[in-house]
N, C-alpha and C. Protein backbone atom coordinates (compact mmCIF):
# COMPACT_ATOMS: atom_id res chain seq x y z
N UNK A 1 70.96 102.54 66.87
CA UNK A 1 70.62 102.56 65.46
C UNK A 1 71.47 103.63 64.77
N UNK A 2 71.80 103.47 63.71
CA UNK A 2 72.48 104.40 63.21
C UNK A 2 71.93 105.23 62.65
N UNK A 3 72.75 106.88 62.27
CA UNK A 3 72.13 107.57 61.73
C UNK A 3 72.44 107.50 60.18
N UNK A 4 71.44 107.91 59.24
CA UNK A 4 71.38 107.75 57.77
C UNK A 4 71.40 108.77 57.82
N UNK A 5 71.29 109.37 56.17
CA UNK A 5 71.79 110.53 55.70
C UNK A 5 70.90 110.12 54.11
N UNK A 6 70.09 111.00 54.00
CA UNK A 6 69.02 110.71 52.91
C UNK A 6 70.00 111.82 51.52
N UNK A 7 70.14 110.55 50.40
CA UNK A 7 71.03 110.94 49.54
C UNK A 7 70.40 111.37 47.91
N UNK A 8 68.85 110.71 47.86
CA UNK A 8 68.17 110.73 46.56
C UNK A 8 66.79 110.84 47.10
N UNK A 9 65.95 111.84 46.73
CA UNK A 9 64.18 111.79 46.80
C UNK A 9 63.84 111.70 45.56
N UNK A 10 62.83 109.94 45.91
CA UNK A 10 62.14 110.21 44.51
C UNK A 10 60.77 110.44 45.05
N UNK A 11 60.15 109.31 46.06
CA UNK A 11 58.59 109.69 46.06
C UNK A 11 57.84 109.05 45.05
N UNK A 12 58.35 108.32 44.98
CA UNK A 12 57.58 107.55 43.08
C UNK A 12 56.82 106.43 43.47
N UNK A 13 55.63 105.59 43.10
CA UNK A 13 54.57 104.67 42.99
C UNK A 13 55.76 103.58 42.80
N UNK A 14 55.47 102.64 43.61
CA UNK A 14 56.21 101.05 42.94
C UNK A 14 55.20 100.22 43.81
N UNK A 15 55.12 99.07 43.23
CA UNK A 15 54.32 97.97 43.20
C UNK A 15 55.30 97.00 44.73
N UNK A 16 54.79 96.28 45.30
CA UNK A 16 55.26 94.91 46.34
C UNK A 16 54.70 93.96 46.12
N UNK A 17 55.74 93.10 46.81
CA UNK A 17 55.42 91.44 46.50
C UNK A 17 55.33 91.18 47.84
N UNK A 18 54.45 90.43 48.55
CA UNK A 18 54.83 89.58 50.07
C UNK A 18 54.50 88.42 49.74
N UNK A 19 55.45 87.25 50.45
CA UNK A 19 55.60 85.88 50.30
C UNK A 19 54.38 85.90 50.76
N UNK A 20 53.77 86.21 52.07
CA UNK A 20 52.16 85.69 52.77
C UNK A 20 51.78 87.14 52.52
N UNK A 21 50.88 87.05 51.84
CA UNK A 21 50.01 88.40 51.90
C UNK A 21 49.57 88.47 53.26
N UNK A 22 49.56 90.51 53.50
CA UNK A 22 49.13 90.61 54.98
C UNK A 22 47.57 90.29 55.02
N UNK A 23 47.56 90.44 56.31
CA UNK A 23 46.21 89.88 57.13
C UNK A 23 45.26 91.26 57.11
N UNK A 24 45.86 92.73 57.32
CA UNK A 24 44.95 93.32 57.21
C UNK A 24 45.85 94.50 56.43
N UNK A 25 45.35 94.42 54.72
CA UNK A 25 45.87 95.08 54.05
C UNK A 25 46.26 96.94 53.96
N UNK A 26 44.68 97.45 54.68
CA UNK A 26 45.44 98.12 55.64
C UNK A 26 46.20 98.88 56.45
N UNK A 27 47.20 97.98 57.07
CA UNK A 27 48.04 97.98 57.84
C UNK A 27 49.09 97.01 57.71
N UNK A 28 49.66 97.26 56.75
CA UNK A 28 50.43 95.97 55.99
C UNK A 28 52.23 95.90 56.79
N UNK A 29 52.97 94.64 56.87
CA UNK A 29 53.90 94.43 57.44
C UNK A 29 54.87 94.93 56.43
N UNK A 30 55.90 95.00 56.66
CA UNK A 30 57.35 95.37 55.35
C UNK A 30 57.22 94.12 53.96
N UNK A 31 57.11 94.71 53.21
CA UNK A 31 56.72 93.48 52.19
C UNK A 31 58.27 92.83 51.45
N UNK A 32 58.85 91.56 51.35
CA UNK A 32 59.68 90.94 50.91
C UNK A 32 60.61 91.33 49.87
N UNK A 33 59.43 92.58 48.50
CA UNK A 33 60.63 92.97 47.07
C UNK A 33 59.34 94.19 46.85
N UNK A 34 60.21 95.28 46.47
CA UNK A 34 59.23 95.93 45.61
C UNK A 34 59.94 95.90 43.88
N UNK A 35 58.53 96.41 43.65
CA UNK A 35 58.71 96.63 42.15
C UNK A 35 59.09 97.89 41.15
N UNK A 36 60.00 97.99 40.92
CA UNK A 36 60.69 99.65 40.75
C UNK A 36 61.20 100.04 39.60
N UNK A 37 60.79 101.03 38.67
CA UNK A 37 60.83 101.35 37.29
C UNK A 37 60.77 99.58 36.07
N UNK A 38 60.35 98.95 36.88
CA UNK A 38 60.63 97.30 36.04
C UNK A 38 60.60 96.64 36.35
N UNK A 39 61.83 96.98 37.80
CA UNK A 39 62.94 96.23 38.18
C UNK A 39 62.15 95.47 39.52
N UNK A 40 62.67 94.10 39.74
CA UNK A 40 62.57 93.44 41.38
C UNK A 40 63.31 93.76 42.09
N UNK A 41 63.76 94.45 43.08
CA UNK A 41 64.44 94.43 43.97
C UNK A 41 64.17 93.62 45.23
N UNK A 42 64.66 92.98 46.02
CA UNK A 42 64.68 92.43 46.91
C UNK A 42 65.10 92.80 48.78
N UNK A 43 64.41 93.03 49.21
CA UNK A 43 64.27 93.28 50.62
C UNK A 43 64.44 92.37 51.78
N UNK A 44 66.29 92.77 51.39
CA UNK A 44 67.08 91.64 52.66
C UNK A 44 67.01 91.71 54.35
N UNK A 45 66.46 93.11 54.57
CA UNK A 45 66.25 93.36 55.88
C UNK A 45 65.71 94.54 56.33
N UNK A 46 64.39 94.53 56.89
CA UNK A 46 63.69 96.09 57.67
C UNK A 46 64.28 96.31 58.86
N UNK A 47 65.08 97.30 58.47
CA UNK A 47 65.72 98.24 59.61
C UNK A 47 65.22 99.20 60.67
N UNK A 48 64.07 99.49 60.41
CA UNK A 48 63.04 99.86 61.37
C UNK A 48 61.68 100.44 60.87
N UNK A 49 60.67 100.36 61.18
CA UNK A 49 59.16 100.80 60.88
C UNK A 49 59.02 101.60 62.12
N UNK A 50 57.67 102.70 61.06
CA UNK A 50 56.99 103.23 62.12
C UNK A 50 55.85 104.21 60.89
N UNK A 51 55.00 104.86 61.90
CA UNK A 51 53.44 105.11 61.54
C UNK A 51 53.39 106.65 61.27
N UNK A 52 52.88 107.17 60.76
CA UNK A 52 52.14 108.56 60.64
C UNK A 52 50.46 108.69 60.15
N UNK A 53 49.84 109.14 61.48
CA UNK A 53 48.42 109.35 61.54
C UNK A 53 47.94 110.05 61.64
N UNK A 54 48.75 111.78 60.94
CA UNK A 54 48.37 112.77 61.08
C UNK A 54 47.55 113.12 59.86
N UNK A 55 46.23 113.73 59.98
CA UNK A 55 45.34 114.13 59.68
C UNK A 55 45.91 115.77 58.68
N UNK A 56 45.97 115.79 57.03
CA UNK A 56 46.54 117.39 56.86
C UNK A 56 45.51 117.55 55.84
N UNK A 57 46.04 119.18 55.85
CA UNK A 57 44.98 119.95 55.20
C UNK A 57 43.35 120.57 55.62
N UNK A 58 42.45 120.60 55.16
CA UNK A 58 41.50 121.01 55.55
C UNK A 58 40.84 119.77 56.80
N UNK A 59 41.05 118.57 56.19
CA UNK A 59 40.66 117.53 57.36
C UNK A 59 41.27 118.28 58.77
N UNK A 60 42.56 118.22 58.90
CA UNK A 60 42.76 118.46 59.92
C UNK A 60 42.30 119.14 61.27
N UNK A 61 41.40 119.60 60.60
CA UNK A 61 40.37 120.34 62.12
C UNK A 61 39.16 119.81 61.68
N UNK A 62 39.21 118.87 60.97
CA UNK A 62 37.13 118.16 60.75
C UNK A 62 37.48 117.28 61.84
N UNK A 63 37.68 117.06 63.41
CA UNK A 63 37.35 116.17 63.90
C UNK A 63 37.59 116.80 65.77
N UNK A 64 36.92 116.27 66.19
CA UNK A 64 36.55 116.60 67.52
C UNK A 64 38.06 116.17 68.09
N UNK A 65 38.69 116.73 69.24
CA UNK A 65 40.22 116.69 70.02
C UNK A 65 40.19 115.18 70.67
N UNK A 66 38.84 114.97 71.35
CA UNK A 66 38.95 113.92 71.71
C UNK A 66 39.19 112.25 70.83
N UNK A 67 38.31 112.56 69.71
CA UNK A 67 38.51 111.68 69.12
C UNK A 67 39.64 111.80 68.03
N UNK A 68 40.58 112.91 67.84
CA UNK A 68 41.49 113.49 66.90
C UNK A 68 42.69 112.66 68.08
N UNK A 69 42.51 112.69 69.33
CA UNK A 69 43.23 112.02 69.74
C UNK A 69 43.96 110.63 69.98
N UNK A 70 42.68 110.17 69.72
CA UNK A 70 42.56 108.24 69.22
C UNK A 70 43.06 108.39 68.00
N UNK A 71 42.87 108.94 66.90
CA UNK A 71 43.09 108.73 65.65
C UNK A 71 44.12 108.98 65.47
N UNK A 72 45.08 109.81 66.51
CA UNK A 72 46.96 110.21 66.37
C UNK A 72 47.66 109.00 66.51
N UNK A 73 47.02 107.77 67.30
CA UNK A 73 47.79 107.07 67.59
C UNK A 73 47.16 105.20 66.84
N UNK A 74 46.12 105.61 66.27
CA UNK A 74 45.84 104.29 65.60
C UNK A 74 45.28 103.90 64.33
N UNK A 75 45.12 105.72 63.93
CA UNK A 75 44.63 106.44 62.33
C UNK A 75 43.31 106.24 62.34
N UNK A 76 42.37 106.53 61.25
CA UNK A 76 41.39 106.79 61.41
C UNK A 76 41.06 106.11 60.04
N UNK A 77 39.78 105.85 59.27
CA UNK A 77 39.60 105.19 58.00
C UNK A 77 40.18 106.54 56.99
N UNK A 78 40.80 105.23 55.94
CA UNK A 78 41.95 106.07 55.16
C UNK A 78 42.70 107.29 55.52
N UNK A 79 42.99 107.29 56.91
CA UNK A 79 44.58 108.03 57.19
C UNK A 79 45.81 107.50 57.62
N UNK A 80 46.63 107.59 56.96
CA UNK A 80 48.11 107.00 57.73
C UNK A 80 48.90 106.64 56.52
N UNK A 81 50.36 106.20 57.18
CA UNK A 81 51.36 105.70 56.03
C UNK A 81 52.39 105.45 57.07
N UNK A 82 52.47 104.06 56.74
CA UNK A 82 52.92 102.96 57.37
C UNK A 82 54.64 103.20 56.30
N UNK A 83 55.52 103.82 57.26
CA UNK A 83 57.21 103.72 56.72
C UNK A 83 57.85 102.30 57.09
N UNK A 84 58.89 102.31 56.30
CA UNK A 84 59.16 101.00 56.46
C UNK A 84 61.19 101.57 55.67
N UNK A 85 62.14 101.05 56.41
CA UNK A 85 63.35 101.62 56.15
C UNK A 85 63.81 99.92 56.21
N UNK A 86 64.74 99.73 54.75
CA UNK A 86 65.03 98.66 54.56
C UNK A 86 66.32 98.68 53.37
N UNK A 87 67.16 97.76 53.92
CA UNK A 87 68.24 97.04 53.10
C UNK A 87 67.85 96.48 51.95
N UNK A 88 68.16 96.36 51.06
CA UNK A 88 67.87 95.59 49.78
C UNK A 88 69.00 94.90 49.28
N UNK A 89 68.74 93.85 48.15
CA UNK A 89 70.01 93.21 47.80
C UNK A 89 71.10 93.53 47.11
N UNK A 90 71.36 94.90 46.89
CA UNK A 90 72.03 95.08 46.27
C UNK A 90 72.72 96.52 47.21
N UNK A 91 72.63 96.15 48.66
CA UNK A 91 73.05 96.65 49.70
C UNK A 91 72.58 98.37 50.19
N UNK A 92 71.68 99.08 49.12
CA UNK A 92 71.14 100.22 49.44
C UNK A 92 70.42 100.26 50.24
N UNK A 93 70.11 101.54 51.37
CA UNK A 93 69.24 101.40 52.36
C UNK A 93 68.24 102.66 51.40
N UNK A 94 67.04 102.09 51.52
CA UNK A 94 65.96 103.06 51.17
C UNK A 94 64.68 102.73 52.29
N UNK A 95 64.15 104.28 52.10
CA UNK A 95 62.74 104.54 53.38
C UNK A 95 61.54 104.19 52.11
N UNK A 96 60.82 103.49 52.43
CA UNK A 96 59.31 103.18 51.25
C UNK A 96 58.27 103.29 52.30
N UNK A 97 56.72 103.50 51.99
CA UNK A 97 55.98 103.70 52.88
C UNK A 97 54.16 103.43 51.82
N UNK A 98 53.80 102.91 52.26
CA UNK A 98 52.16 102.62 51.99
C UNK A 98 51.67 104.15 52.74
N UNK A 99 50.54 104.39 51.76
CA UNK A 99 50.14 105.64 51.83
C UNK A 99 48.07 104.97 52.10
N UNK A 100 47.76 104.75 53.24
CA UNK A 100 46.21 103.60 53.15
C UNK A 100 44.99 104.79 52.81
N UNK A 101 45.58 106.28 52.14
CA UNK A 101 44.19 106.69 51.44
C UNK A 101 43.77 106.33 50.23
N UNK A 102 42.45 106.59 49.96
CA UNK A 102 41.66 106.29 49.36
C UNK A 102 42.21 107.34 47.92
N UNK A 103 42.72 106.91 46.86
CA UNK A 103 43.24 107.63 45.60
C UNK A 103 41.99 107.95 44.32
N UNK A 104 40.97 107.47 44.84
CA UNK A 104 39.31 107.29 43.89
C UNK A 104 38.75 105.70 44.02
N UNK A 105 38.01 105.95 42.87
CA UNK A 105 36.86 104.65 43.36
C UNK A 105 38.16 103.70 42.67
N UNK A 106 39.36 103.95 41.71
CA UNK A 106 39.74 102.58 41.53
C UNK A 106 41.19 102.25 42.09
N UNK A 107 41.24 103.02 43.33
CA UNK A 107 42.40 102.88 44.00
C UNK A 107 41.87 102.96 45.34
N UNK A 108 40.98 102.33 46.14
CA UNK A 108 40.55 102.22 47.19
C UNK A 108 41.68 101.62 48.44
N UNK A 109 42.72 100.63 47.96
CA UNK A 109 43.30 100.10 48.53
C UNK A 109 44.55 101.07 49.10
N UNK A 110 44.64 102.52 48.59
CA UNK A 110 45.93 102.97 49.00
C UNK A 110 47.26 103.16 47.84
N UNK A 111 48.65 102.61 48.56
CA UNK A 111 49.42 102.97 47.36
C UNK A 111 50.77 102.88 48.08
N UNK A 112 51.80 102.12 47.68
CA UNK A 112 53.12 102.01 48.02
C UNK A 112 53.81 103.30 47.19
N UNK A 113 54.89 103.88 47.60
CA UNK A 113 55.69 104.48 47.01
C UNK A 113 57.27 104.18 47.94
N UNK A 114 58.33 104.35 47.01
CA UNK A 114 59.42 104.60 47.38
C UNK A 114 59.80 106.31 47.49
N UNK A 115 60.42 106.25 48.49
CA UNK A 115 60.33 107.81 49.63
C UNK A 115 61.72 108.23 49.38
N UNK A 116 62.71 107.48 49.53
CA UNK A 116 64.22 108.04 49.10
C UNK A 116 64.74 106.98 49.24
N UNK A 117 66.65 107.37 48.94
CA UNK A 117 67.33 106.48 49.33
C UNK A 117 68.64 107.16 50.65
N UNK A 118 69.04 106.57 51.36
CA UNK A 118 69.90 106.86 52.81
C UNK A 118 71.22 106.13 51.88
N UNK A 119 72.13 106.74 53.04
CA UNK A 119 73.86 106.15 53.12
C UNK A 119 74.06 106.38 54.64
């Protein structure tokens, strides 16, 4: 795999589209286009995924080792953020990532953001 070189941080909220909505929202797959200052962009290819189920801040010691240990590797209710590093159509590679905490009672579902862009 090659190495990238992260060239722009934004960290900013954008919206996704998936042709089949996932099965368990979740834990959602790389979604098809996100939605970005407007704009559609399109998501020609995921270049690799992967998970973070680390527990920060004061949580981080609310939970027993044993079971802090299950939860490193399969998250726990509303912890984690599912990365997702992908090509788009207009050939930029950017890292985006679902964030599955709980943001208040009217954001229960979590929250996509775009994370940067690579060269």
């Amino acid at each position: 795999m090659p190495d990238y070189t992260p060239i722009h941080f934004f960290d900013e909220h954008i919206e996704v589209i998936f042709n089949t909505p996932p099965v368990h929202e979740k834990s959602p797959p790389c979604p098809n286009s996100i939605i970005w200052n407007g704009k559609t962009i399109h998501i020609v290819e995921s270049l690799s995924e992967w998970t973070d189920f680390t527990w920060r801040g004061k949580m981080a010691n609310n939970m027993r080792p044993e079971h802090a240990a299950v939860a490193s590797t399969r998250g726990s209710l509303n912890v984690g953020r599912f990365y997702f590093r992908v090509k788009v159509d207009s050939g930029q590679i950017f890292d985006i990532y679902y964030d599955r905490a709980m943001k208040g009672v009217d954001k229960r579902k979590g929250e996509w953001f775009l994370y940067r862009e690579l060269e």
